[in-house]
C-alpha atoms as a PDB file:
ATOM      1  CA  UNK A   1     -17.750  14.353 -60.354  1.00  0.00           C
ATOM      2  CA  UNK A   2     -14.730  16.748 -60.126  1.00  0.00           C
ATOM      3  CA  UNK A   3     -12.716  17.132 -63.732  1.00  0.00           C
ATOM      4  CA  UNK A   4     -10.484  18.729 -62.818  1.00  0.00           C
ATOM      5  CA  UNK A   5      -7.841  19.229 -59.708  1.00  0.00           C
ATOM      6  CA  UNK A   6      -6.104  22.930 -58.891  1.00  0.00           C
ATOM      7  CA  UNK A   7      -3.580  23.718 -56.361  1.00  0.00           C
ATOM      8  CA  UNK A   8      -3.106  27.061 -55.273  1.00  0.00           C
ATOM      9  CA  UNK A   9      -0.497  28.980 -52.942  1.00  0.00           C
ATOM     10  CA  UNK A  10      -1.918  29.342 -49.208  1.00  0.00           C
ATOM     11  CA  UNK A  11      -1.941  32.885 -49.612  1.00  0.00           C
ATOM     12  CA  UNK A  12      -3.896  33.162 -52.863  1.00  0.00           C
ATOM     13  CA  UNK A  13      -8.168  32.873 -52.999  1.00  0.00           C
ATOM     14  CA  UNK A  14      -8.874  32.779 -56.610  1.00  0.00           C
ATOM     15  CA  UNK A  15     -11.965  32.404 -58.227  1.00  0.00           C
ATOM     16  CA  UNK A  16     -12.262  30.344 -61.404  1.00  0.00           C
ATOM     17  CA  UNK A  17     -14.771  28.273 -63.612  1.00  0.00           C
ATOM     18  CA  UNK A  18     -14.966  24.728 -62.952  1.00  0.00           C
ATOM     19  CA  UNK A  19     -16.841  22.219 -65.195  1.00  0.00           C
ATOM     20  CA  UNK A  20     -19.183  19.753 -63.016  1.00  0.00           C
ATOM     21  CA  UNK A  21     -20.923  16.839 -64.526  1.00  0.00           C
ATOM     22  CA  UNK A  22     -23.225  14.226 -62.878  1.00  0.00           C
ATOM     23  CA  UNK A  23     -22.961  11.512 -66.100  1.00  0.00           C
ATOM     24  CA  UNK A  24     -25.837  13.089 -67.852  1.00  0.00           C
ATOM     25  CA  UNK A  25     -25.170  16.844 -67.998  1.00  0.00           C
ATOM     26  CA  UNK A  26     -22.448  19.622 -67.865  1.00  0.00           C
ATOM     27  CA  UNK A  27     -22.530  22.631 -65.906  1.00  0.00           C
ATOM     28  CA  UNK A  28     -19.903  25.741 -65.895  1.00  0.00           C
ATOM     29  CA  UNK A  29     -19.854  27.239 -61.872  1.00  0.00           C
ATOM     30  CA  UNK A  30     -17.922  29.860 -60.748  1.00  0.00           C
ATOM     31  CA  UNK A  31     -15.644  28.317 -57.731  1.00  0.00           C
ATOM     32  CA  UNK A  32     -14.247  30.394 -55.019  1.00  0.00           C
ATOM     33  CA  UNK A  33     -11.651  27.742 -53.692  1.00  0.00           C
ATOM     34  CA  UNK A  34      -9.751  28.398 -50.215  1.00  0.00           C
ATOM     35  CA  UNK A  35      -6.314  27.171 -49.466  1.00  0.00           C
ATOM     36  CA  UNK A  36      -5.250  26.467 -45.669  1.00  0.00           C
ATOM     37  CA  UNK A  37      -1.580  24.740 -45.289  1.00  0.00           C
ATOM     38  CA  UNK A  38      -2.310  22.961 -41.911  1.00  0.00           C
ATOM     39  CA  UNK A  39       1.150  22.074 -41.065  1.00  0.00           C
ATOM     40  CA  UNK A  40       1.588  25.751 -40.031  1.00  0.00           C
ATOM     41  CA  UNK A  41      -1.711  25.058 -37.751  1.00  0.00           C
ATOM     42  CA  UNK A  42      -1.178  23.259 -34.827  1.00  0.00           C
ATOM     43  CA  UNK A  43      -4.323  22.271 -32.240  1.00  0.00           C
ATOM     44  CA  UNK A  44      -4.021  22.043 -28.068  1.00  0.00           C
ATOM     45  CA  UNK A  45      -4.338  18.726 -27.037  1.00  0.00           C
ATOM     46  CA  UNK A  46      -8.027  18.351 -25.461  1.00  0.00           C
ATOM     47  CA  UNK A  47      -7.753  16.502 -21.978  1.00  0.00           C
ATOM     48  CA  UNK A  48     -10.576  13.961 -21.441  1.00  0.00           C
ATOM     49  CA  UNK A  49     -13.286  14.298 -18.569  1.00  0.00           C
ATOM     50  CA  UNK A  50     -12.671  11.319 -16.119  1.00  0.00           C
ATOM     51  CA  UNK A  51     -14.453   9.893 -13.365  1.00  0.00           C
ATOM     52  CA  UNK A  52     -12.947   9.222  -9.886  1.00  0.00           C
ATOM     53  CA  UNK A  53      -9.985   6.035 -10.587  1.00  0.00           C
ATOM     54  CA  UNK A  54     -10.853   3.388  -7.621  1.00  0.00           C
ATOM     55  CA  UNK A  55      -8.437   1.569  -6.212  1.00  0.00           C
ATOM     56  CA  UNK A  56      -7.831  -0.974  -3.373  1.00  0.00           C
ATOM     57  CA  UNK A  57      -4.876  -1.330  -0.858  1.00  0.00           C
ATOM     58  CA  UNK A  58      -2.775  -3.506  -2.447  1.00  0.00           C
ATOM     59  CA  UNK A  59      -4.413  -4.058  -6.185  1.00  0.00           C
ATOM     60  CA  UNK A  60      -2.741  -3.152  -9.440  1.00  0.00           C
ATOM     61  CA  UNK A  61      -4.066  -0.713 -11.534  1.00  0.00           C
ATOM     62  CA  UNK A  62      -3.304   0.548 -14.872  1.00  0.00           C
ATOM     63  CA  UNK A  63      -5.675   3.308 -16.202  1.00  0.00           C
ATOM     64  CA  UNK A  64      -4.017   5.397 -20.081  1.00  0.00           C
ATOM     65  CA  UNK A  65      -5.578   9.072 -19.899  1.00  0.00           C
ATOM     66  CA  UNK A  66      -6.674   9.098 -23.167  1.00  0.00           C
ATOM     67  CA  UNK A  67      -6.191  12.498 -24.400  1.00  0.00           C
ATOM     68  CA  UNK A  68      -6.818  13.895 -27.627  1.00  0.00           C
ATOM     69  CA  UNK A  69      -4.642  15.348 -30.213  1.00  0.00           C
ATOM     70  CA  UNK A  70      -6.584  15.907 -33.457  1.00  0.00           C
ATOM     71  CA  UNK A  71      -3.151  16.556 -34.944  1.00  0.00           C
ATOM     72  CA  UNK A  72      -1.388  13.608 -34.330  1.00  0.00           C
ATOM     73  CA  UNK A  73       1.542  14.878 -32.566  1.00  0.00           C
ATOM     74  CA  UNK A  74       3.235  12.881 -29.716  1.00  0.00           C
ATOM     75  CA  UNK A  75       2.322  13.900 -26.321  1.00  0.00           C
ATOM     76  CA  UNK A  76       4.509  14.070 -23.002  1.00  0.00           C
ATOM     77  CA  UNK A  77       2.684  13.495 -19.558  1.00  0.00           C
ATOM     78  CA  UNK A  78       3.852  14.562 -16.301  1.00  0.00           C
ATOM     79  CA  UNK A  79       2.812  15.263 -13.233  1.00  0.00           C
ATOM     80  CA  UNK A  80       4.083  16.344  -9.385  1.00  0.00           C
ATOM     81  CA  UNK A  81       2.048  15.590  -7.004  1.00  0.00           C
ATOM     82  CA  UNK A  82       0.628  11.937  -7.712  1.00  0.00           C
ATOM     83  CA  UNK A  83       0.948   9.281  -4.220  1.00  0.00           C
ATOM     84  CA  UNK A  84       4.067   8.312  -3.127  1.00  0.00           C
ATOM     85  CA  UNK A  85       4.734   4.727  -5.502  1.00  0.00           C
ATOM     86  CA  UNK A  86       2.116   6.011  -8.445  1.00  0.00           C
ATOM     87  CA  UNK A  87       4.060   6.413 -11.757  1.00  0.00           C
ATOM     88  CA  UNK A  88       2.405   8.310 -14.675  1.00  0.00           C
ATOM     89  CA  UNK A  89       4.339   6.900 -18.084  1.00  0.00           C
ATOM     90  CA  UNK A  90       5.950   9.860 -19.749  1.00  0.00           C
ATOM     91  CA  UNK A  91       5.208   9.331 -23.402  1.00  0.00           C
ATOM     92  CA  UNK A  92       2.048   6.531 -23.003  1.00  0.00           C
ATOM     93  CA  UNK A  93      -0.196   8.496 -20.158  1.00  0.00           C
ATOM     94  CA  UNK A  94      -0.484   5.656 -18.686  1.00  0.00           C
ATOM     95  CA  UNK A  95      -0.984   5.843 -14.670  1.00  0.00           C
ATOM     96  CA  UNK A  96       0.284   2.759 -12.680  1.00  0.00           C
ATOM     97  CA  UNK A  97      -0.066   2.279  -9.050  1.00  0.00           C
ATOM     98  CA  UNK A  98       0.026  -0.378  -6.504  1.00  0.00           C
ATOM     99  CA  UNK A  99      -1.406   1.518  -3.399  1.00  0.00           C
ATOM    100  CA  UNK A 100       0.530   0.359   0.024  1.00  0.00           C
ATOM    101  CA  UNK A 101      -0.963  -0.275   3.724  1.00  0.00           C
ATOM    102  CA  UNK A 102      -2.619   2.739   4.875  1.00  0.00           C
ATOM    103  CA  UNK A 103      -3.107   4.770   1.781  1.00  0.00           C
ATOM    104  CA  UNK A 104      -6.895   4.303   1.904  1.00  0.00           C
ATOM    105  CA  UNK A 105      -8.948   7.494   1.136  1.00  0.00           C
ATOM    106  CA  UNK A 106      -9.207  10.249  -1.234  1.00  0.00           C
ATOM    107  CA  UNK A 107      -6.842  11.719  -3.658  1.00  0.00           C
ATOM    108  CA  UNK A 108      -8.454  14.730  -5.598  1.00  0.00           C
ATOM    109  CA  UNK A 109      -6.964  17.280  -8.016  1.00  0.00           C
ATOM    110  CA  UNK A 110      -3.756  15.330  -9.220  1.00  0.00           C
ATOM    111  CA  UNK A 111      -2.671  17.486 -11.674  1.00  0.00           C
ATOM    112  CA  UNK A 112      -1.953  16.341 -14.833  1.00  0.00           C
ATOM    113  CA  UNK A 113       0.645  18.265 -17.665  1.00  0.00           C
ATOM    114  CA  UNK A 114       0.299  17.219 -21.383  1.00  0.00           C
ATOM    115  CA  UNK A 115       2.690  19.126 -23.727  1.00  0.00           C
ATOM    116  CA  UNK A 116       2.944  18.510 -27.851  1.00  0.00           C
ATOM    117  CA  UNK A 117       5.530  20.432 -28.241  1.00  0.00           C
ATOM    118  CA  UNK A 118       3.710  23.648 -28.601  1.00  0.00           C
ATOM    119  CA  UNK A 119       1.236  23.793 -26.017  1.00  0.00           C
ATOM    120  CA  UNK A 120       1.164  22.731 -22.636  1.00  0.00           C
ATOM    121  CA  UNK A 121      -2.457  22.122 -21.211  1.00  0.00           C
ATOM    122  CA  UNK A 122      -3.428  20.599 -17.455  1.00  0.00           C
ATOM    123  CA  UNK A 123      -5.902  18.510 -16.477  1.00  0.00           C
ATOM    124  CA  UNK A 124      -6.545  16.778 -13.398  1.00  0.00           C
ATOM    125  CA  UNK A 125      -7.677  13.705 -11.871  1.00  0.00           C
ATOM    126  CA  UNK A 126      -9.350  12.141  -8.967  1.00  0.00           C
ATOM    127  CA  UNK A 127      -8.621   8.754  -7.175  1.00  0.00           C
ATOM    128  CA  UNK A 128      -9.573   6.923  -4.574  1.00  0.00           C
ATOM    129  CA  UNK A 129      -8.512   4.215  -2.207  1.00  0.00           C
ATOM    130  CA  UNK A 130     -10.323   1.797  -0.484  1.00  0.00           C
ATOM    131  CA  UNK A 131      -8.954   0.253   2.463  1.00  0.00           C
ATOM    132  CA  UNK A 132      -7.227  -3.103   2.285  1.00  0.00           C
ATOM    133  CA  UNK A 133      -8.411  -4.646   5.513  1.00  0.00           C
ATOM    134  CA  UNK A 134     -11.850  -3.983   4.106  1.00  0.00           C
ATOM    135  CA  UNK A 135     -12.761  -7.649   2.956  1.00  0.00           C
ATOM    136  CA  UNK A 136     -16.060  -7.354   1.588  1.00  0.00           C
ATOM    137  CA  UNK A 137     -17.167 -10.029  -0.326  1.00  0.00           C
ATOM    138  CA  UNK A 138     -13.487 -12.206   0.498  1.00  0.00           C
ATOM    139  CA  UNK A 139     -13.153 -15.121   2.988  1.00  0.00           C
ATOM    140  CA  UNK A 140     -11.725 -12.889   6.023  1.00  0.00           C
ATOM    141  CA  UNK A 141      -8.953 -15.784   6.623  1.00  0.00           C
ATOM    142  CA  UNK A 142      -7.732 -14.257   3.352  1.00  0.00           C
ATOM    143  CA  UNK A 143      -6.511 -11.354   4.895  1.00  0.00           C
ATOM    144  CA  UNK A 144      -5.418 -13.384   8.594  1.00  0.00           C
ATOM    145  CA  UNK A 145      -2.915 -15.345   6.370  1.00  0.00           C
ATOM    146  CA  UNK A 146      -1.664 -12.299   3.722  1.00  0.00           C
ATOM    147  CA  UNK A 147       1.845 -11.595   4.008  1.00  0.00           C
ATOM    148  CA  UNK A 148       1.022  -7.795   5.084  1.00  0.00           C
ATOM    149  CA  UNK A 149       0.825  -6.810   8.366  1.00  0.00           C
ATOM    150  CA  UNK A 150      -1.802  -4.312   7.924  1.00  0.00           C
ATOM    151  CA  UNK A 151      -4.427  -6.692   6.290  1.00  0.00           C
ATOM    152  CA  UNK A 152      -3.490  -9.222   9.032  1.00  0.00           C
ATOM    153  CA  UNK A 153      -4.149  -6.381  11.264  1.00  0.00           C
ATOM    154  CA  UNK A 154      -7.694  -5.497   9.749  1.00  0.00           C
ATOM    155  CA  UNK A 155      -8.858  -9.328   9.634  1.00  0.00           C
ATOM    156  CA  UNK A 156      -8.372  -9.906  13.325  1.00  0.00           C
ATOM    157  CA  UNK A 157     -10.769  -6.520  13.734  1.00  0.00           C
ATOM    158  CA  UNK A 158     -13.301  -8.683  11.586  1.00  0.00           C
ATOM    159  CA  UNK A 159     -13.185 -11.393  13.053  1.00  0.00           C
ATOM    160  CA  UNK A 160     -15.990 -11.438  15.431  1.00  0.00           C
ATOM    161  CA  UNK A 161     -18.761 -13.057  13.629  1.00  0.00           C
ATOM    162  CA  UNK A 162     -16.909 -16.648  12.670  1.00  0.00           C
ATOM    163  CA  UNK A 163     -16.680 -19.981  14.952  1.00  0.00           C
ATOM    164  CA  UNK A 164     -15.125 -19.514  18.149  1.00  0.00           C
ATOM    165  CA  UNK A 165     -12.672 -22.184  17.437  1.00  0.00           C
ATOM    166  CA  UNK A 166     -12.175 -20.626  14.504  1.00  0.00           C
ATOM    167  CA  UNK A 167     -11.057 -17.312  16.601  1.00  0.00           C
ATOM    168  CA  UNK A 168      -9.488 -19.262  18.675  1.00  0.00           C
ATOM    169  CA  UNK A 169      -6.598 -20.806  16.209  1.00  0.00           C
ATOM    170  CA  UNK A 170      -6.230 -17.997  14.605  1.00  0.00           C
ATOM    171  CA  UNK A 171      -5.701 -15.490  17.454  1.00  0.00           C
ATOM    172  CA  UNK A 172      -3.382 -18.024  19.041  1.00  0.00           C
ATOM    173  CA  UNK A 173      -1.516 -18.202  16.139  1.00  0.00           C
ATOM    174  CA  UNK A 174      -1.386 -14.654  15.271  1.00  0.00           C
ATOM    175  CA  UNK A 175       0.082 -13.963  19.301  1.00  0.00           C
ATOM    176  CA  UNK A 176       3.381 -15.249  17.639  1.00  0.00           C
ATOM    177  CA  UNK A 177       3.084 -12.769  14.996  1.00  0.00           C
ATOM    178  CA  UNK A 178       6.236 -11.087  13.863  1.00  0.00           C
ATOM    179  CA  UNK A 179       4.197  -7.822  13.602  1.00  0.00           C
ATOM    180  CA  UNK A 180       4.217  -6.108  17.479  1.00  0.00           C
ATOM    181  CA  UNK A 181       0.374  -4.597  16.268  1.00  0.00           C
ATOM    182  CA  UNK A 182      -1.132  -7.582  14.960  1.00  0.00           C
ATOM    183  CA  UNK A 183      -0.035  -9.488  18.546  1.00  0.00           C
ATOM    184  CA  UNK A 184      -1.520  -6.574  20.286  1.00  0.00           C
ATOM    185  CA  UNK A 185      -4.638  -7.203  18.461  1.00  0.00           C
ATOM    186  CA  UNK A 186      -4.369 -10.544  18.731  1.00  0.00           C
ATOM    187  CA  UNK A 187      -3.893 -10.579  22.449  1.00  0.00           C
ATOM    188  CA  UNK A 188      -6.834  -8.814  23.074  1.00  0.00           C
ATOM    189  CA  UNK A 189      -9.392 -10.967  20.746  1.00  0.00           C
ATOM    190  CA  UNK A 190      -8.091 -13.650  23.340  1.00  0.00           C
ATOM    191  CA  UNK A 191      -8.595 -11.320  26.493  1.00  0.00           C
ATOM    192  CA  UNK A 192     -12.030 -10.819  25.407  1.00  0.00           C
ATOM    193  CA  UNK A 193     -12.691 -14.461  24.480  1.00  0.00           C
ATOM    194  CA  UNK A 194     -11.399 -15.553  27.923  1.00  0.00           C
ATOM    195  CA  UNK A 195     -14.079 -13.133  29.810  1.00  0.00           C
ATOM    196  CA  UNK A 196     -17.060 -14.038  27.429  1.00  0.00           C
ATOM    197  CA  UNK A 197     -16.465 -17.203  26.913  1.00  0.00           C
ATOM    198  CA  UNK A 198     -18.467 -20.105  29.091  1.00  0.00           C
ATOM    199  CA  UNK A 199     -15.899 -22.332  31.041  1.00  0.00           C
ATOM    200  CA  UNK A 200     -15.682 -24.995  28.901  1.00  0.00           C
ATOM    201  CA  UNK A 201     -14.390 -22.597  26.343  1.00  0.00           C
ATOM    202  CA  UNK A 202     -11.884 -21.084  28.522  1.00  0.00           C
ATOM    203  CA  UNK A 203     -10.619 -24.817  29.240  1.00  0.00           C
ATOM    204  CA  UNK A 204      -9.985 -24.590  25.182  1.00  0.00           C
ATOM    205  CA  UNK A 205      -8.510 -21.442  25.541  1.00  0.00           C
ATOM    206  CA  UNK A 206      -6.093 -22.334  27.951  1.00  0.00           C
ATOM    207  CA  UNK A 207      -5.649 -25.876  26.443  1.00  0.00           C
ATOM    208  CA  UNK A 208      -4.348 -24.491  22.843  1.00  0.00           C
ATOM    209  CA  UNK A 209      -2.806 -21.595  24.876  1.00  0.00           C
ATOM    210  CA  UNK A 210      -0.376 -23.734  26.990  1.00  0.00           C
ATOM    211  CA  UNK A 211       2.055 -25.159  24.610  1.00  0.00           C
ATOM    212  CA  UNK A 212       3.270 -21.960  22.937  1.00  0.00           C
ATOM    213  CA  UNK A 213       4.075 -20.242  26.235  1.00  0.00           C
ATOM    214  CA  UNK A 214       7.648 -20.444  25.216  1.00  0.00           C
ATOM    215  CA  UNK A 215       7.211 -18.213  22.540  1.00  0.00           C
ATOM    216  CA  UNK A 216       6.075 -15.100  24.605  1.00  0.00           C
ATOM    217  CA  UNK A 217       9.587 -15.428  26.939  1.00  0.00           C
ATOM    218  CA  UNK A 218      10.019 -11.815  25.326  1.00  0.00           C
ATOM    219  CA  UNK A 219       6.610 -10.558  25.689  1.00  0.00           C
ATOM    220  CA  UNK A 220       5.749  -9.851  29.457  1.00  0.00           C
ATOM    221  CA  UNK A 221       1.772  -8.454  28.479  1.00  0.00           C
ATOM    222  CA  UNK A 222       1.271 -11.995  27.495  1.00  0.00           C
ATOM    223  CA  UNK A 223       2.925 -13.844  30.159  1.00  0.00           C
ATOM    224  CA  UNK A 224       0.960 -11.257  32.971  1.00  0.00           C
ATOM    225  CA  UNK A 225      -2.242 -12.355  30.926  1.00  0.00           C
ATOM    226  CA  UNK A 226      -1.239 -16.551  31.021  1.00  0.00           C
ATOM    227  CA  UNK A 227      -0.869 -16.080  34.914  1.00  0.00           C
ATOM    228  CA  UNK A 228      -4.564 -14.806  35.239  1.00  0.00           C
ATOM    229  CA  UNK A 229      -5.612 -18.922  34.366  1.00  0.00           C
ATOM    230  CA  UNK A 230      -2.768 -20.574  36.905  1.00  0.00           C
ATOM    231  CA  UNK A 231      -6.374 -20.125  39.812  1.00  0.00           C
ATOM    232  CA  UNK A 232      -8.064 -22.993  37.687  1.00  0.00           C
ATOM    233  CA  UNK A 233      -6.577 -25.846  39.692  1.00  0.00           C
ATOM    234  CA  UNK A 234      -5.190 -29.332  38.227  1.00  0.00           C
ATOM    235  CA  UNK A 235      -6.252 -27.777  34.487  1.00  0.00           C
ATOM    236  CA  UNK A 236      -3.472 -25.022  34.933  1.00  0.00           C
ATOM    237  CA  UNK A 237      -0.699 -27.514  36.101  1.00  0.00           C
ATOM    238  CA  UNK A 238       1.171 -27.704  32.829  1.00  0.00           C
ATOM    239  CA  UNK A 239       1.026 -23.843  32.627  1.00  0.00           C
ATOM    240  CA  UNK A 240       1.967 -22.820  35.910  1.00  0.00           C
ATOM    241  CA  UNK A 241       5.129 -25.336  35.445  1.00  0.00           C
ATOM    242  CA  UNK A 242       5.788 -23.914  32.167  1.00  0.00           C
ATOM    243  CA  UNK A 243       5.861 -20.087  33.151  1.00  0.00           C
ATOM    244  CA  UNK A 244       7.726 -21.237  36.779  1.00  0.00           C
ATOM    245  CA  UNK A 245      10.577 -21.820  34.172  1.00  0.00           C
ATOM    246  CA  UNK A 246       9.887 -19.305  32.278  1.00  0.00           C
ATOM    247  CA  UNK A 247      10.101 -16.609  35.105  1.00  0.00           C
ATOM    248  CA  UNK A 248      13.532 -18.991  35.871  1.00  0.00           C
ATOM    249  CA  UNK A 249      14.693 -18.506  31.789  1.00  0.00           C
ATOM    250  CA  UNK A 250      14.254 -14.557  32.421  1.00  0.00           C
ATOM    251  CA  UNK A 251      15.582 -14.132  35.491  1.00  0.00           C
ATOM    252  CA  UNK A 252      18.666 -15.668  34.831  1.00  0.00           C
ATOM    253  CA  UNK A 253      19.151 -14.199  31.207  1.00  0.00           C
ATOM    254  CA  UNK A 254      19.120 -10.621  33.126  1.00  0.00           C
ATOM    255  CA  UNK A 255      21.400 -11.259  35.395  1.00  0.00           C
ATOM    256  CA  UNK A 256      23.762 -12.382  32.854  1.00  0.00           C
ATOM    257  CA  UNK A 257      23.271  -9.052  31.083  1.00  0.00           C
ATOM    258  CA  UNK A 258      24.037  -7.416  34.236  1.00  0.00           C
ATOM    259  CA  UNK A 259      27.588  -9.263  34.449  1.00  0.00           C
ATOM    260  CA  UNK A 260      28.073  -8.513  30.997  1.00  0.00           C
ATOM    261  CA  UNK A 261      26.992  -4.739  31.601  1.00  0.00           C
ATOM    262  CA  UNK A 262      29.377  -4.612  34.474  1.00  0.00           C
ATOM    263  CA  UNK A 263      32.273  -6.179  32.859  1.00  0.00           C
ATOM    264  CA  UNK A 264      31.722  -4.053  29.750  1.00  0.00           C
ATOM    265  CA  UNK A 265      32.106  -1.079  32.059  1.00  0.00           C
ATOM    266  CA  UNK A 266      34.635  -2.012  33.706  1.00  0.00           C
ATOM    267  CA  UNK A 267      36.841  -2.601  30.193  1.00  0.00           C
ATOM    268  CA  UNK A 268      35.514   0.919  29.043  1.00  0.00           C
ATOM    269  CA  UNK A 269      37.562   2.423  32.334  1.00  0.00           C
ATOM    270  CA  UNK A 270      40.837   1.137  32.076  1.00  0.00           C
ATOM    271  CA  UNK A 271      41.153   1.343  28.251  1.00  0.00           C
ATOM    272  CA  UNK A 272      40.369   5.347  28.879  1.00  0.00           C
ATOM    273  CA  UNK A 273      42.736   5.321  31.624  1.00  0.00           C
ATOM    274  CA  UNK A 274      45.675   3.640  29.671  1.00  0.00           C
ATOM    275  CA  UNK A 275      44.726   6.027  26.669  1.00  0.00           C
ATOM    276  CA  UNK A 276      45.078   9.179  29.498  1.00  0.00           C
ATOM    277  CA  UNK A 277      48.872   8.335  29.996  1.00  0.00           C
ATOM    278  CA  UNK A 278      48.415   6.188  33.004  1.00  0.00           C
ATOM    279  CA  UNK A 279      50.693   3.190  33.733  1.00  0.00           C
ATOM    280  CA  UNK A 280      50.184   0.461  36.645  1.00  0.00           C
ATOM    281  CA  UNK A 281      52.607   0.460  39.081  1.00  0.00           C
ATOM    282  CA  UNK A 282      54.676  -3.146  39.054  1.00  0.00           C
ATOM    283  CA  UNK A 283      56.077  -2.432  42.937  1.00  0.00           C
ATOM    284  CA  UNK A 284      55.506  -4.891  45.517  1.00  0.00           C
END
């Protein structure tokens, strides 16, 4: 039990007797007490050892690098060369980052700056990004009906080992895709379906196939690949009718951009002439 409490100036290191008692005795010691003022003291911040950050194309993630101050102060974070969208929080640490189509892969030796308003120590981190179109345990028909291209783009690839009519649907729908990639794709699971396929499937094929071929007007790869089913008799009728009119639709629409070309040209001409200076001649 201390008796008694002293307070010394930091720069003094006395030595004095101090009285000590445990309840049943007294005892006289000789003390040699040492003064530090810690507010002239001040301690680097210690940056933590972290593991590799995962992250997935398109998921959220919110990670605070806990770093250590033992003296309390408040820390500012920064950092230049984290991904492109990745924000590190100035004052919290905290990293935030929604990682976009195709930034799948590795990110190492992201440095880090943490400054308490004496010292200024680095760190850095690692992260890394799995690929979106990467659907692992999920349904792949997740990613065929996801609002980004890319994941679209990646379920069609993955595809191949669900119900042919499954396939089917999907690639037919996906041919009308606003995405020119994800048609591409989607054009060839078809071509390949068509040539694998036993006839009956091909019948479904060209079935589902044949009331959308007004939507490929603008997309010739298609309409060469629709013509390769017009040798398959009565069956193709409808189609071969439909892309008679189609060839019609296109045909026409070009010449009318020729006529438009040619008047356009023609406007262009005298408006550059009249600008010039020159005048037509009213004379009979």
């Amino acid at each position: 039990m201390l008796l008694h409490s002293l307070t010394f100036p930091t720069w003094s290191v006395p030595r004095t007797r101090q009285y000590f008692s445990d309840g049943d005795t007294v005892r006289l010691k000789l003390v040699e007490i040492v003064v530090l003022e810690l507010s002239e003291r001040n301690f680097p911040p210690v940056f933590p050892r972290l593991g590799t950050i995962e992250a997935a194309e398109g998921e959220w993630i919110e990670v605070p690098l806990e770093v250590l101050d033992v003296d309390g102060d408040n820390l500012l974070f920064a950092s230049s060369n984290l991904p492109e969208g990745a924000e590190l929080d100035v004052y919290s640490g905290v990293l935030r980052w929604k990682p976009g189509s195709r930034q799948a892969g590795s990110y190492p030796g992201i440095i880090v700056e943490v400054f308490d308003g004496r010292f200024l120590v680095k760190g850095t981190i690692d992260l890394s990004v799995r690929d979106g179109r990467d659907a692992g345990d999920a349904d792949v028909s997740l990613l065929l009906r996801s609002d980004d291209a890319y994941r679209r783009l990646g379920g069609l690839k993955q595809w191949g080992s669900h119900p042919f009519s499954h396939r089917l649907l999907e690639a037919v729908r996906l041919l009308r895709d606003r995405d020119r990639e994800v048609r591409g794709e989607a054009l060839k699971l078809l071509q390949a379906l068509a040539v694998s396929s036993a006839p009956s499937y091909v019948s479904m094929i060209l079935k589902d196939v044949t009331p959308h071929a007004w939507h490929f007007t603008d997309a010739p790869e298609v309409l060469k690949w629709l013509e390769t089913f017009l040798d398959r008799g009565e069956e193709a009728g409808p189609l071969k009718q439909s892309l008679s009119l189609i060839n019609r639709y296109n045909k026409l629409r070009e010449g009318n951009r020729s006529v438009k070309s040619v008047k356009g040209s023609a406007t262009f001409d005298l408006v550059s002439a009249l600008r010039s200076g020159w005048r037509p001649s009213l004379r009979a």
